[in-house]
C-alpha atoms as a PDB file:
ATOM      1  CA  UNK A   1       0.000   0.000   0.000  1.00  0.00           C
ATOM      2  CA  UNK A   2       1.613   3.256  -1.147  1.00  0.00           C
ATOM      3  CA  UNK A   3       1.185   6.515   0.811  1.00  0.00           C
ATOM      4  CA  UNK A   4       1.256  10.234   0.480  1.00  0.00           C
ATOM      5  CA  UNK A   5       1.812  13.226   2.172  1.00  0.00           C
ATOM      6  CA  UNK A   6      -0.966  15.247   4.116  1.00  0.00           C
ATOM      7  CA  UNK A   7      -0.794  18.529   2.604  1.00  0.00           C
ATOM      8  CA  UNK A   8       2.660  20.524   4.575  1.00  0.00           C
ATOM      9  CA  UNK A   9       2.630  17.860   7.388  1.00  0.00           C
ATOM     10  CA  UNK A  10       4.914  15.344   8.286  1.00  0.00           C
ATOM     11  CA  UNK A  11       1.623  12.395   7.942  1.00  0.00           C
ATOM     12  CA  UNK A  12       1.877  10.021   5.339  1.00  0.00           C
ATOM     13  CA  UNK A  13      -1.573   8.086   4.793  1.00  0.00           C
ATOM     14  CA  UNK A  14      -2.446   4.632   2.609  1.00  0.00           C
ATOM     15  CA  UNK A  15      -3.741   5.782  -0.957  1.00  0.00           C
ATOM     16  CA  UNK A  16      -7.137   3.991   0.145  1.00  0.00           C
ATOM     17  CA  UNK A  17      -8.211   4.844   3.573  1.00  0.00           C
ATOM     18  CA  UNK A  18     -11.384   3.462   5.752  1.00  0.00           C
ATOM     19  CA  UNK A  19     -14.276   6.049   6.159  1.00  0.00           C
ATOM     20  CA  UNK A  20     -15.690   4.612   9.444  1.00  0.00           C
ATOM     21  CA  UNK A  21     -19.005   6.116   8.904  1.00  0.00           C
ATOM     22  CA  UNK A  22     -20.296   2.521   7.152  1.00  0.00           C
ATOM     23  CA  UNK A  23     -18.958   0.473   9.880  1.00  0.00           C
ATOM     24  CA  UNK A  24     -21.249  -2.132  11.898  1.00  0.00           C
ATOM     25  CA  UNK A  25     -22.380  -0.462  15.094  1.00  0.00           C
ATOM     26  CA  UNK A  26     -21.691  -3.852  17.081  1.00  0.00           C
ATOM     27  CA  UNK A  27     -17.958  -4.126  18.083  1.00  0.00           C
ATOM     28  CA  UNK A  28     -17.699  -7.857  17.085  1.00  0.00           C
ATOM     29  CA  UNK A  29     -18.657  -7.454  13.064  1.00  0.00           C
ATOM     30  CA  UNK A  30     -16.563  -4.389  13.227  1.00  0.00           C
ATOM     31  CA  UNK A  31     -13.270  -5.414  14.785  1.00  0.00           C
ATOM     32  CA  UNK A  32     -12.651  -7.966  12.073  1.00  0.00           C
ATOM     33  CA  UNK A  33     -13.091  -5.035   9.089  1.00  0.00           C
ATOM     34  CA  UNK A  34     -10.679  -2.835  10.798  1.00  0.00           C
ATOM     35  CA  UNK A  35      -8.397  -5.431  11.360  1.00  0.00           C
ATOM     36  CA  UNK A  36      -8.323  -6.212   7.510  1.00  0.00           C
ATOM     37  CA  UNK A  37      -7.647  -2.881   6.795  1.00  0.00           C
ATOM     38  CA  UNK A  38      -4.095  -2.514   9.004  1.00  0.00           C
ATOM     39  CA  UNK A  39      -3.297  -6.079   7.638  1.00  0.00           C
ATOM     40  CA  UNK A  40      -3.162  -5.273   4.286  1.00  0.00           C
ATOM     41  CA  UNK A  41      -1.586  -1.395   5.058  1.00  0.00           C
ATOM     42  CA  UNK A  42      -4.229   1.337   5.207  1.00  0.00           C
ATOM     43  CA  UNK A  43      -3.582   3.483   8.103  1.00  0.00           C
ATOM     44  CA  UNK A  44      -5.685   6.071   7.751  1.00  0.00           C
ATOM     45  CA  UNK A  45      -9.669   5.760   9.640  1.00  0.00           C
ATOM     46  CA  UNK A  46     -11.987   8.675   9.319  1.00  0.00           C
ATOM     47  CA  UNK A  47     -14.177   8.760  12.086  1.00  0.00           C
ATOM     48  CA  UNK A  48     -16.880  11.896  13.268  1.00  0.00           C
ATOM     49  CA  UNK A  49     -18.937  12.914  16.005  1.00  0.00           C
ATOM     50  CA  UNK A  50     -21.850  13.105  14.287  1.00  0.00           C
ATOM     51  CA  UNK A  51     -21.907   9.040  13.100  1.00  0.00           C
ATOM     52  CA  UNK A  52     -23.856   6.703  15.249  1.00  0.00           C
ATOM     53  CA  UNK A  53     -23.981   9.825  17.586  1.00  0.00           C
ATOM     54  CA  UNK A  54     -20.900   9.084  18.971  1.00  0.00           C
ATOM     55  CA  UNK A  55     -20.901   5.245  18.895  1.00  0.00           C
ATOM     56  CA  UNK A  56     -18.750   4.926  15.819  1.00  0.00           C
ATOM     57  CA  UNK A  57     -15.799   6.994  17.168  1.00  0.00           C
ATOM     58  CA  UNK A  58     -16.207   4.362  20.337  1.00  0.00           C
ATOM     59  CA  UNK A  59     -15.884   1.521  17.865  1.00  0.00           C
ATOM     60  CA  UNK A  60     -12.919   2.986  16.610  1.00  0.00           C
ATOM     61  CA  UNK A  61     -11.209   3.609  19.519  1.00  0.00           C
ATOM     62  CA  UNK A  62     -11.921   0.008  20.684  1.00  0.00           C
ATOM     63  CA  UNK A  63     -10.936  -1.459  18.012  1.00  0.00           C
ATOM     64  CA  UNK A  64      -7.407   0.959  17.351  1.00  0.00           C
ATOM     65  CA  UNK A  65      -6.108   0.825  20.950  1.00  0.00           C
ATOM     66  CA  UNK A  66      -3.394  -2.102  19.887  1.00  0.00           C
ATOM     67  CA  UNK A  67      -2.836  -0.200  16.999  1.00  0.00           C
ATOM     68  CA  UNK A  68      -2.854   3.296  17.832  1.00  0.00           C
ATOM     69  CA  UNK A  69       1.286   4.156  17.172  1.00  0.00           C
ATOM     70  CA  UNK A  70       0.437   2.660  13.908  1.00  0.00           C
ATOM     71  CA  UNK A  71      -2.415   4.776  12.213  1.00  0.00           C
ATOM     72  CA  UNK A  72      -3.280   8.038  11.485  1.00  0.00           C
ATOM     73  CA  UNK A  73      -6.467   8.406  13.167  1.00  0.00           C
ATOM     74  CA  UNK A  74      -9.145  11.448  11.728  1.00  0.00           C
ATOM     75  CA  UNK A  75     -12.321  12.788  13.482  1.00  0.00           C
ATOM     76  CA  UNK A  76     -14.374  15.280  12.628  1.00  0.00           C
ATOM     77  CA  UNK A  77     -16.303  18.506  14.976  1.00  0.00           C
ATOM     78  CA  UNK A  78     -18.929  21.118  14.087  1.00  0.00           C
ATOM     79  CA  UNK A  79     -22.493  19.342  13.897  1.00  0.00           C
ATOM     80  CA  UNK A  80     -24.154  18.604  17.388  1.00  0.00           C
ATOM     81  CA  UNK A  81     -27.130  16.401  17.816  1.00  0.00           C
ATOM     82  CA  UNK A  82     -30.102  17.895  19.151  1.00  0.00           C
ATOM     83  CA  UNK A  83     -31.825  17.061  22.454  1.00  0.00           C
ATOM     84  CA  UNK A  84     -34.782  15.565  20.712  1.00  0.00           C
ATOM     85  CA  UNK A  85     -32.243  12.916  19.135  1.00  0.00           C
ATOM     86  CA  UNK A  86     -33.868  14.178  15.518  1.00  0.00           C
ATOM     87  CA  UNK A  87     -31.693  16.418  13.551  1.00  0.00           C
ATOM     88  CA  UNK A  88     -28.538  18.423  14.743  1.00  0.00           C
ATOM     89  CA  UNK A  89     -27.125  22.148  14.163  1.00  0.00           C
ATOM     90  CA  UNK A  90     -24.095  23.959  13.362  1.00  0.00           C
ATOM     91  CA  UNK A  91     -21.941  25.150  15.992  1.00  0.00           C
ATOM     92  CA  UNK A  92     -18.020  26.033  15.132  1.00  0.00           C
ATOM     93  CA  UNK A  93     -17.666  28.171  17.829  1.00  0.00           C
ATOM     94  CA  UNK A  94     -14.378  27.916  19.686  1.00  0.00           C
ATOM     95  CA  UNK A  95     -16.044  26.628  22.687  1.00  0.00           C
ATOM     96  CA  UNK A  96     -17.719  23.436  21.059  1.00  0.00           C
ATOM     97  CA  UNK A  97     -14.394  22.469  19.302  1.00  0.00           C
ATOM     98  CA  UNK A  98     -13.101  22.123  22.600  1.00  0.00           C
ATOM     99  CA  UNK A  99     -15.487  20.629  24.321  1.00  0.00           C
ATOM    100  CA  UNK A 100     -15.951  17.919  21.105  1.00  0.00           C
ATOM    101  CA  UNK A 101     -12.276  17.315  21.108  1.00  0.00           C
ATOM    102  CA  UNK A 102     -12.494  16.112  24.585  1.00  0.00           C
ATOM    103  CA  UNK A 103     -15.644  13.955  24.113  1.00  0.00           C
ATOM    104  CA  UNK A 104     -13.953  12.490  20.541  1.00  0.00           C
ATOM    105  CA  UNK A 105     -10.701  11.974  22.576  1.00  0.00           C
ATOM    106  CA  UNK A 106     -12.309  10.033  25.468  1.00  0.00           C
ATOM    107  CA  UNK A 107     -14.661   8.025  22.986  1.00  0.00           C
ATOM    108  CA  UNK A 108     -11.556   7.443  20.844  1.00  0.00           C
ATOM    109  CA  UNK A 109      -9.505   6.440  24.187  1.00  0.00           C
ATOM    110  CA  UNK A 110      -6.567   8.478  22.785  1.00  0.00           C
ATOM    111  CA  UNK A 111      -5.145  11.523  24.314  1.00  0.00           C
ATOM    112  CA  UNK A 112      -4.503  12.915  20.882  1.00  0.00           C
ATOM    113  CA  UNK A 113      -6.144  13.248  16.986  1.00  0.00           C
ATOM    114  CA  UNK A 114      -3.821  13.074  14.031  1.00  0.00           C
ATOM    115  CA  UNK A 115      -6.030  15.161  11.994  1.00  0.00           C
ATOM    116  CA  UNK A 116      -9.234  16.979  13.243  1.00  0.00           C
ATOM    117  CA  UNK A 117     -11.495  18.729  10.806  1.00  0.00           C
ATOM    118  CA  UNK A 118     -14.274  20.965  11.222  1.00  0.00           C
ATOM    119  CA  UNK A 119     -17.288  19.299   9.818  1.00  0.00           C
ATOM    120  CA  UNK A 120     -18.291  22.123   7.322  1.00  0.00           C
ATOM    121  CA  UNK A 121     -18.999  25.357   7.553  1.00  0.00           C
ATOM    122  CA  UNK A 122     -20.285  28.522   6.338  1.00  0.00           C
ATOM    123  CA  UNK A 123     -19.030  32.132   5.419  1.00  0.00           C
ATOM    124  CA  UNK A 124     -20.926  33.252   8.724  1.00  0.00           C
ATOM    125  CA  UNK A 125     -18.388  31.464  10.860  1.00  0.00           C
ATOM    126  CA  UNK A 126     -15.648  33.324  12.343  1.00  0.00           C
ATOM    127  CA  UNK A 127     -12.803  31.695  10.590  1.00  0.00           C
ATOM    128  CA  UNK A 128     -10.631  33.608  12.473  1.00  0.00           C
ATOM    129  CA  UNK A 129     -11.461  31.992  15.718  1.00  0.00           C
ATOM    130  CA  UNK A 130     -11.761  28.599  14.982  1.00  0.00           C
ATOM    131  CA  UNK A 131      -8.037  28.690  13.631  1.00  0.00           C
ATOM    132  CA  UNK A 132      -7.019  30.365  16.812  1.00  0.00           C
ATOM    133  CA  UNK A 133      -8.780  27.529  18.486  1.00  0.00           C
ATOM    134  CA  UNK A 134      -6.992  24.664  16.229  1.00  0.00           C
ATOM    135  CA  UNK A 135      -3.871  26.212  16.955  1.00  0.00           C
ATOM    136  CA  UNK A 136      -4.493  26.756  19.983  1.00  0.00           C
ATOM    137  CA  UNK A 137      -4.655  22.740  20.207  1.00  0.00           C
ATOM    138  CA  UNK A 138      -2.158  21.766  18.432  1.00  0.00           C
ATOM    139  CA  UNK A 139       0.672  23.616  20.472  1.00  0.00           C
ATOM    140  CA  UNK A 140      -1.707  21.483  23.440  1.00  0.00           C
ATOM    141  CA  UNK A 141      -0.646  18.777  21.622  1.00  0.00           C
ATOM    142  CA  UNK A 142      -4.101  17.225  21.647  1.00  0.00           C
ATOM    143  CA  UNK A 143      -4.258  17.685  17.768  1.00  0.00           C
ATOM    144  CA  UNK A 144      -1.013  16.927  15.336  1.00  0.00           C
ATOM    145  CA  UNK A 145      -2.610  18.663  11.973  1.00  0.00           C
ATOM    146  CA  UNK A 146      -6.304  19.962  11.527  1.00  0.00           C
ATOM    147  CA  UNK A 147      -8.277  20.178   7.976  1.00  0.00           C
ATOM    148  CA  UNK A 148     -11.568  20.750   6.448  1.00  0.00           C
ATOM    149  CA  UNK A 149     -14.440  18.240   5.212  1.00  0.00           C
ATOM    150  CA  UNK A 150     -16.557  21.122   3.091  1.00  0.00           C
ATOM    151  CA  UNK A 151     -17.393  21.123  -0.622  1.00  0.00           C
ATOM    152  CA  UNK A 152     -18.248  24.916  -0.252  1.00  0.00           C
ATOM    153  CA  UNK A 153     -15.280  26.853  -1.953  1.00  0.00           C
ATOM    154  CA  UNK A 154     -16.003  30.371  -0.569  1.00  0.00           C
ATOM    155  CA  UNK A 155     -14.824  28.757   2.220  1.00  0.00           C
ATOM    156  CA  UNK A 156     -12.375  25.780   1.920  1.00  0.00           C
ATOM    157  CA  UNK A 157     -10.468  28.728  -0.252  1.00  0.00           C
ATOM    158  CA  UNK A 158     -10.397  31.242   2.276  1.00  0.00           C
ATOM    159  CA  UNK A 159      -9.649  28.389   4.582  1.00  0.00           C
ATOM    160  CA  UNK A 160      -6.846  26.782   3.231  1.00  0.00           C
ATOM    161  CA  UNK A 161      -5.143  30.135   2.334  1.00  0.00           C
ATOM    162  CA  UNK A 162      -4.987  31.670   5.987  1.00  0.00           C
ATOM    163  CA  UNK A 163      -4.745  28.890   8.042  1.00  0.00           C
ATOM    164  CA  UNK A 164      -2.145  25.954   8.478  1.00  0.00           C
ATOM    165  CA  UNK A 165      -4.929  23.289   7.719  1.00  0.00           C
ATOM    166  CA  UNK A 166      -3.250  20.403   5.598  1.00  0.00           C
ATOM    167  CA  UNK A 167      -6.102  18.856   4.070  1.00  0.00           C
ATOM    168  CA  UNK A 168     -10.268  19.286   2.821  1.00  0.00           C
ATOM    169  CA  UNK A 169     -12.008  16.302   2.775  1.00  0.00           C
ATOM    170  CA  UNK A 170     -14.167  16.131  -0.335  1.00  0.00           C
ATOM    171  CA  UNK A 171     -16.732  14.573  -2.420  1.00  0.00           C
ATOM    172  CA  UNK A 172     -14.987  13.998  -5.782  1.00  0.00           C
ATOM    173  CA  UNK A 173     -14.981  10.586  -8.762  1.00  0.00           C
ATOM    174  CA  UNK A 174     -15.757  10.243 -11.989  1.00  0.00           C
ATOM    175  CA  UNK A 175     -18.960  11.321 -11.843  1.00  0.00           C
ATOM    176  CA  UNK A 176     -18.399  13.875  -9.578  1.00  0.00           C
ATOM    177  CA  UNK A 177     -15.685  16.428 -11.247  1.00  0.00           C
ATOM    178  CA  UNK A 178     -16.965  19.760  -9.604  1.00  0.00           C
ATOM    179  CA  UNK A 179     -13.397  19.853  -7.608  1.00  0.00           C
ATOM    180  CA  UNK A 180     -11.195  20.014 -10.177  1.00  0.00           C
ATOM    181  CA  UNK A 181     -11.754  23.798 -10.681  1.00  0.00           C
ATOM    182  CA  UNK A 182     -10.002  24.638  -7.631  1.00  0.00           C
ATOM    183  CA  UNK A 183      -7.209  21.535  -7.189  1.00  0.00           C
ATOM    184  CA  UNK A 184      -4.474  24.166  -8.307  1.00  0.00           C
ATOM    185  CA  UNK A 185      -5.373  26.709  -5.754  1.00  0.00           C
ATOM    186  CA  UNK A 186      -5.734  23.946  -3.344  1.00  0.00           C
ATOM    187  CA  UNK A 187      -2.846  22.575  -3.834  1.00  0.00           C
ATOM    188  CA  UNK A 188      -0.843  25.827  -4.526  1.00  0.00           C
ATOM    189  CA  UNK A 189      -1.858  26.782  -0.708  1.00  0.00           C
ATOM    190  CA  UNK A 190      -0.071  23.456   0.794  1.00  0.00           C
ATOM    191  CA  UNK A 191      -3.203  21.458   1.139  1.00  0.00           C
ATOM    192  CA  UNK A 192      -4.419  18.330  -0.246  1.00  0.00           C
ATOM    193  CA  UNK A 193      -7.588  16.333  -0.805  1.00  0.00           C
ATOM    194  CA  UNK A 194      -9.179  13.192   0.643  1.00  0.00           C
ATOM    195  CA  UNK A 195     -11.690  11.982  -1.449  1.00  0.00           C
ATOM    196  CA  UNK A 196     -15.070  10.796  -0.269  1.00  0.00           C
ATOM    197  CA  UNK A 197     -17.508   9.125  -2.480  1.00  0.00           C
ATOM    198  CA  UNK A 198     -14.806   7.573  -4.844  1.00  0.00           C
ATOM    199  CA  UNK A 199     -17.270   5.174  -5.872  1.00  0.00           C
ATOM    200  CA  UNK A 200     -20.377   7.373  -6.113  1.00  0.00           C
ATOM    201  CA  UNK A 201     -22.592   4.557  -3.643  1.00  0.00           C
ATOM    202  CA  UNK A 202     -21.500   1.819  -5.846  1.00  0.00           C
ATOM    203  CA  UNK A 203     -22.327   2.972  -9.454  1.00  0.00           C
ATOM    204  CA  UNK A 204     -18.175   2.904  -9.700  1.00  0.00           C
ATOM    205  CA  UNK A 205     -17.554  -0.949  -8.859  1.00  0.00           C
ATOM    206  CA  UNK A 206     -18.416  -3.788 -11.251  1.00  0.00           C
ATOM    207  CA  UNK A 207     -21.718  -3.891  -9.201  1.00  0.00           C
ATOM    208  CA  UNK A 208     -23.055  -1.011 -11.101  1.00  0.00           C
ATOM    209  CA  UNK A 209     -25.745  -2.791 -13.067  1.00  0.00           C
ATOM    210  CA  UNK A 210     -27.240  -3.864 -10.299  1.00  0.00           C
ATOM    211  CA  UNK A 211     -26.761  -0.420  -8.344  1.00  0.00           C
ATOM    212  CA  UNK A 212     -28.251   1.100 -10.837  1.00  0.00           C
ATOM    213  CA  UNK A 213     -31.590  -0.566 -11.126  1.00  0.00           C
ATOM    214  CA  UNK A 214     -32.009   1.628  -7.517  1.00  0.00           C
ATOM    215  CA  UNK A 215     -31.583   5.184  -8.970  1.00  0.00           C
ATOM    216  CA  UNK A 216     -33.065   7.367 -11.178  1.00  0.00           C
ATOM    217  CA  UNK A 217     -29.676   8.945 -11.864  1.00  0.00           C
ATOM    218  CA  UNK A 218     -26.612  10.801 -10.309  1.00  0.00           C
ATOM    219  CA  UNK A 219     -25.928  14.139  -9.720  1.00  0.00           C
ATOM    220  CA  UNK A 220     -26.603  15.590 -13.332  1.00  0.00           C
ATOM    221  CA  UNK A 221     -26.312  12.313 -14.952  1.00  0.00           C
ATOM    222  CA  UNK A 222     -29.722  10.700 -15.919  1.00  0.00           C
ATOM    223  CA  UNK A 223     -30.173   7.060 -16.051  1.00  0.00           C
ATOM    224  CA  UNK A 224     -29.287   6.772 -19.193  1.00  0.00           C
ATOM    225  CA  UNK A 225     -26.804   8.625 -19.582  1.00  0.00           C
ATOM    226  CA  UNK A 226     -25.081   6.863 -16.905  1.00  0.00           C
ATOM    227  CA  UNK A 227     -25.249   3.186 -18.476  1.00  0.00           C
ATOM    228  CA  UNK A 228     -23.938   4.563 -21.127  1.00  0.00           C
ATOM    229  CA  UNK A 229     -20.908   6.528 -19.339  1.00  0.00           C
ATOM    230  CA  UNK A 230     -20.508   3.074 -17.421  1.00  0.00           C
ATOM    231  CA  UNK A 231     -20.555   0.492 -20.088  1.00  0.00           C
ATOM    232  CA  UNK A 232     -18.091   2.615 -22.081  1.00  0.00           C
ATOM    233  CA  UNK A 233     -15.489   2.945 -18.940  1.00  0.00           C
ATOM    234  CA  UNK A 234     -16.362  -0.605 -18.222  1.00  0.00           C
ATOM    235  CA  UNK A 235     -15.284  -1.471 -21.901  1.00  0.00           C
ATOM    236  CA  UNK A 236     -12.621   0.855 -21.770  1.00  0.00           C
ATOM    237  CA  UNK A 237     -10.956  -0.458 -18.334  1.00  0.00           C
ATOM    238  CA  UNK A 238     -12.436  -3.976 -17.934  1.00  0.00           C
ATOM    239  CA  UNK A 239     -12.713  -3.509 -14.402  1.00  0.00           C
ATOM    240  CA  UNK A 240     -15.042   0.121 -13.209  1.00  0.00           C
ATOM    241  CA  UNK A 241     -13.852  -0.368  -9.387  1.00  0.00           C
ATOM    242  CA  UNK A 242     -10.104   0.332 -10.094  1.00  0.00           C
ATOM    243  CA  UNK A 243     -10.906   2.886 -12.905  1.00  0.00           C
ATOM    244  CA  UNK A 244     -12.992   4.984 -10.574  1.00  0.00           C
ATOM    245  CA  UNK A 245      -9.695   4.236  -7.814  1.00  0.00           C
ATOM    246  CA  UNK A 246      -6.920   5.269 -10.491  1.00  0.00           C
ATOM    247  CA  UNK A 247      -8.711   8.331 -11.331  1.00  0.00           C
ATOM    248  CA  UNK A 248      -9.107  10.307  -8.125  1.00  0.00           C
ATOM    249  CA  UNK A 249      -5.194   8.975  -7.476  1.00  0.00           C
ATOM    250  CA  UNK A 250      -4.106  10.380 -10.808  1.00  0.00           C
ATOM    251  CA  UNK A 251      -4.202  13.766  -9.189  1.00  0.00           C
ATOM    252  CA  UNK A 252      -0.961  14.742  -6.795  1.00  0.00           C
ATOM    253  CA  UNK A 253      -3.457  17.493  -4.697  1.00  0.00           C
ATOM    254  CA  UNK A 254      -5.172  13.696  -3.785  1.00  0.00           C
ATOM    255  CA  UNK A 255      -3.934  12.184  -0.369  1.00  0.00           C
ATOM    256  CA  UNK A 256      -5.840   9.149  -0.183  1.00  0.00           C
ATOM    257  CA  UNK A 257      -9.640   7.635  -1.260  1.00  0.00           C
ATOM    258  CA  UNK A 258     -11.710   7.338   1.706  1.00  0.00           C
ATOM    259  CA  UNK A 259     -14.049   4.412   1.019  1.00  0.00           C
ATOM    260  CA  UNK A 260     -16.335   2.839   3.461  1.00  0.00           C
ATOM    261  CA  UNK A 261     -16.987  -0.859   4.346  1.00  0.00           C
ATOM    262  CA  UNK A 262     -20.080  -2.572   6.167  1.00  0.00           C
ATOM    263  CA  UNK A 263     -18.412  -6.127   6.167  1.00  0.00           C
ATOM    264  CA  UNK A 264     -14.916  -7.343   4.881  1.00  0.00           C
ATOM    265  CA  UNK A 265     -15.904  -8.601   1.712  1.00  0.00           C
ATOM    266  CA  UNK A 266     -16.780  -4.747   0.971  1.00  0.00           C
ATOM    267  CA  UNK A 267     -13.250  -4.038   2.024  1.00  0.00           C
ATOM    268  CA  UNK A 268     -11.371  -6.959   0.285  1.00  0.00           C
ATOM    269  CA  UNK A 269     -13.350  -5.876  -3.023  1.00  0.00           C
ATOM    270  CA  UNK A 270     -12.009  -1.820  -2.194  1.00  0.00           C
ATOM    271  CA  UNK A 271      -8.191  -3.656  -1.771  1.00  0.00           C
ATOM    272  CA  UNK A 272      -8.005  -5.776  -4.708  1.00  0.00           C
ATOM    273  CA  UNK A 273      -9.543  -2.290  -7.126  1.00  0.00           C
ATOM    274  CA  UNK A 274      -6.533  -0.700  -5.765  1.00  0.00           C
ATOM    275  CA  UNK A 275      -4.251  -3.165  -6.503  1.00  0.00           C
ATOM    276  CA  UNK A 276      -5.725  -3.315 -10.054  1.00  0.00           C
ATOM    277  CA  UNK A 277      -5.845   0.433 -10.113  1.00  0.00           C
ATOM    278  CA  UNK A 278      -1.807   0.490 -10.108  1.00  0.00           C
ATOM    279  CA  UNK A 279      -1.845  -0.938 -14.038  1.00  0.00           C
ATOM    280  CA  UNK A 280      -4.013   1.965 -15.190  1.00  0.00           C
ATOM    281  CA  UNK A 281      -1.945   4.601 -16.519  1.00  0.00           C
ATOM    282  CA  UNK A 282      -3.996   6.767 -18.782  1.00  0.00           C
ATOM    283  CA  UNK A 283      -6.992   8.522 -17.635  1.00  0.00           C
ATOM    284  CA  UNK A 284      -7.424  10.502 -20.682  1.00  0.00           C
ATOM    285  CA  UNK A 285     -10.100   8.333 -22.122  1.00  0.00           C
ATOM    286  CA  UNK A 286     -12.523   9.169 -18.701  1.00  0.00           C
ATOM    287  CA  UNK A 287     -11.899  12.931 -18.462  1.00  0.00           C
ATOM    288  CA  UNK A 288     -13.055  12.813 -22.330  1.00  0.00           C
ATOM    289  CA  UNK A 289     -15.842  11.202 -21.914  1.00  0.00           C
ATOM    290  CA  UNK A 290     -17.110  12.671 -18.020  1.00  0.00           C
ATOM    291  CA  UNK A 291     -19.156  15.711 -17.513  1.00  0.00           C
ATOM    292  CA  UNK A 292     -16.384  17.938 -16.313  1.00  0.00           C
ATOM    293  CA  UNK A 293     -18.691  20.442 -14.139  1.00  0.00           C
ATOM    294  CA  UNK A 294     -18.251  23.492 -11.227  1.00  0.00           C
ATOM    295  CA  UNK A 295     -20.096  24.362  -7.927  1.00  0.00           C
ATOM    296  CA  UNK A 296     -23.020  26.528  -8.369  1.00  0.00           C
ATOM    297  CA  UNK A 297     -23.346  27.728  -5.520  1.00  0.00           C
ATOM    298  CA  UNK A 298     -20.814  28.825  -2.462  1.00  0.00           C
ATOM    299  CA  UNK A 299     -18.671  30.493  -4.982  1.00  0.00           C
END
């Protein structure tokens, strides 16, 4: 498993990464998945808060404390549940970050987070505080790096250009392109990208006919207009999985895929795309043939 550099950090993370978020929420059927992934060299676990309401990030700490010198462990801060259970709201004040650092830490049974993001955010926040208040935990030495998980560029921009934040964790594959616009500036301002929904639920793995029967379409794609875009990649590439792996991974400003599992066949199917995705050289043929589109809005 090769691995990258977060943004201007010292942390190198595994090309394919575990989001969490999919995980079983019993400890037995989720040990096993996690202990696939370290076997066969992914290091880096994205966890949140907000999953399972805080079970998840308990999971995950259960399941990493024999492993914990070994991985590069993410969580993320910013949405908080609301009383009634139903819903939650936004809160990035500096007060909250705190406060959910020390609930993630003590769910997470770490006394430290390689890389905490903020969980969004909006052009009302002040920016200015909550980098004052990562800083401020980082030289606490309760947080190594901190980052972003927003597809909103008005403010992963701003963001990433006056703050120390080494990475923005982003929704971004083949059928998802909107990104690319800003990769350069991204990049150019010493952070890089995780990706998140590399495989677009599924449409990107040889499962994709049968995927497909479920939805009406995807993102500006129509139905049709995605079997064809699929059966030509699929044609193309022979395998869709490790196509849709190679291309986010084609692009240096990419860190690593973050792909979920609910079992460890899931996982054993991401791992042997990846492998495959190593022989694929040439992307040229997908960014030919895939809408190549921009945010509309948060610009």
């Amino acid at each position: 498993m090769k691995k990258r550099t977060v943004g201007n950090s010292t942390i190198e993370i595994s090309e394919l990464s575990l989001g969490c978020m999919s995980l079983p929420t019993n400890l037995t059927e989720a040990k096993p998945i996690i202990e696939l992934a370290i076997n066969n060299g992914i290091n880096y676990f994205d966890t949140a808060d907000l999953y399972d309401k805080g079970l998840n990030e308990e999971i995950v700490g259960k399941c990493l404390i024999p492993y914990r010198d070994q991985v590069i462990l993410a969580t993320k801060v910013g949405n908080v549940w609301n009383e009634s259970g139903n819903g939650w709201h936004w809160d990035a004040s500096p007060t909250h970050i705190e406060e959910g650092l020390k609930k993630s830490l003590r769910r997470l049974k770490t006394d430290y987070i390689d890389i905490y993001q903020l969980h969004g955010g909006t052009t009302e926040d002040s920016w200015d505080e909550v980098t004052e208040t990562f800083e401020k935990l980082k030289k606490e030495g309760l947080i190594r790096e901190y980052g972003l998980s927003s597809i909103r560029p008005n403010v992963f921009i701003p963001f990433a250009k006056n703050s120390s934040a080494v990475s923005n964790m982003m929704q971004y594959s083949i059928l998802d392109r909107r990104p690319e616009e800003w990769f350069d500036e991204i990049y150019k301002a010493g952070v890089t990208v995780v990706t998140r929904g590399t495989i677009a639920k599924g449409l990107l793995t040889n499962e994709w006919r049968t995927r497909i029967d479920r939805t009406n379409g995807y993102m500006s794609y129509s139905k049709d207009e995605l079997v064809d875009l699929l059966q030509r990649l699929e044609d193309e590439y022979g395998d869709l999985h490790a196509a849709a792996i190679a291309f986010n991974l084609s692009f240096p400003v990419v860190a690593s895929t973050v792909i979920g599992a609910r079992n460890e066949q899931q996982l054993l199917d991401n791992l042997q795309a990846y492998e495959k995705a190593q022989e694929i050289k040439n992307i040229d043929f997908i960014q030919s043939i895939a809408k190549l589109e921009g945010y509309t809005e948060h610009r």
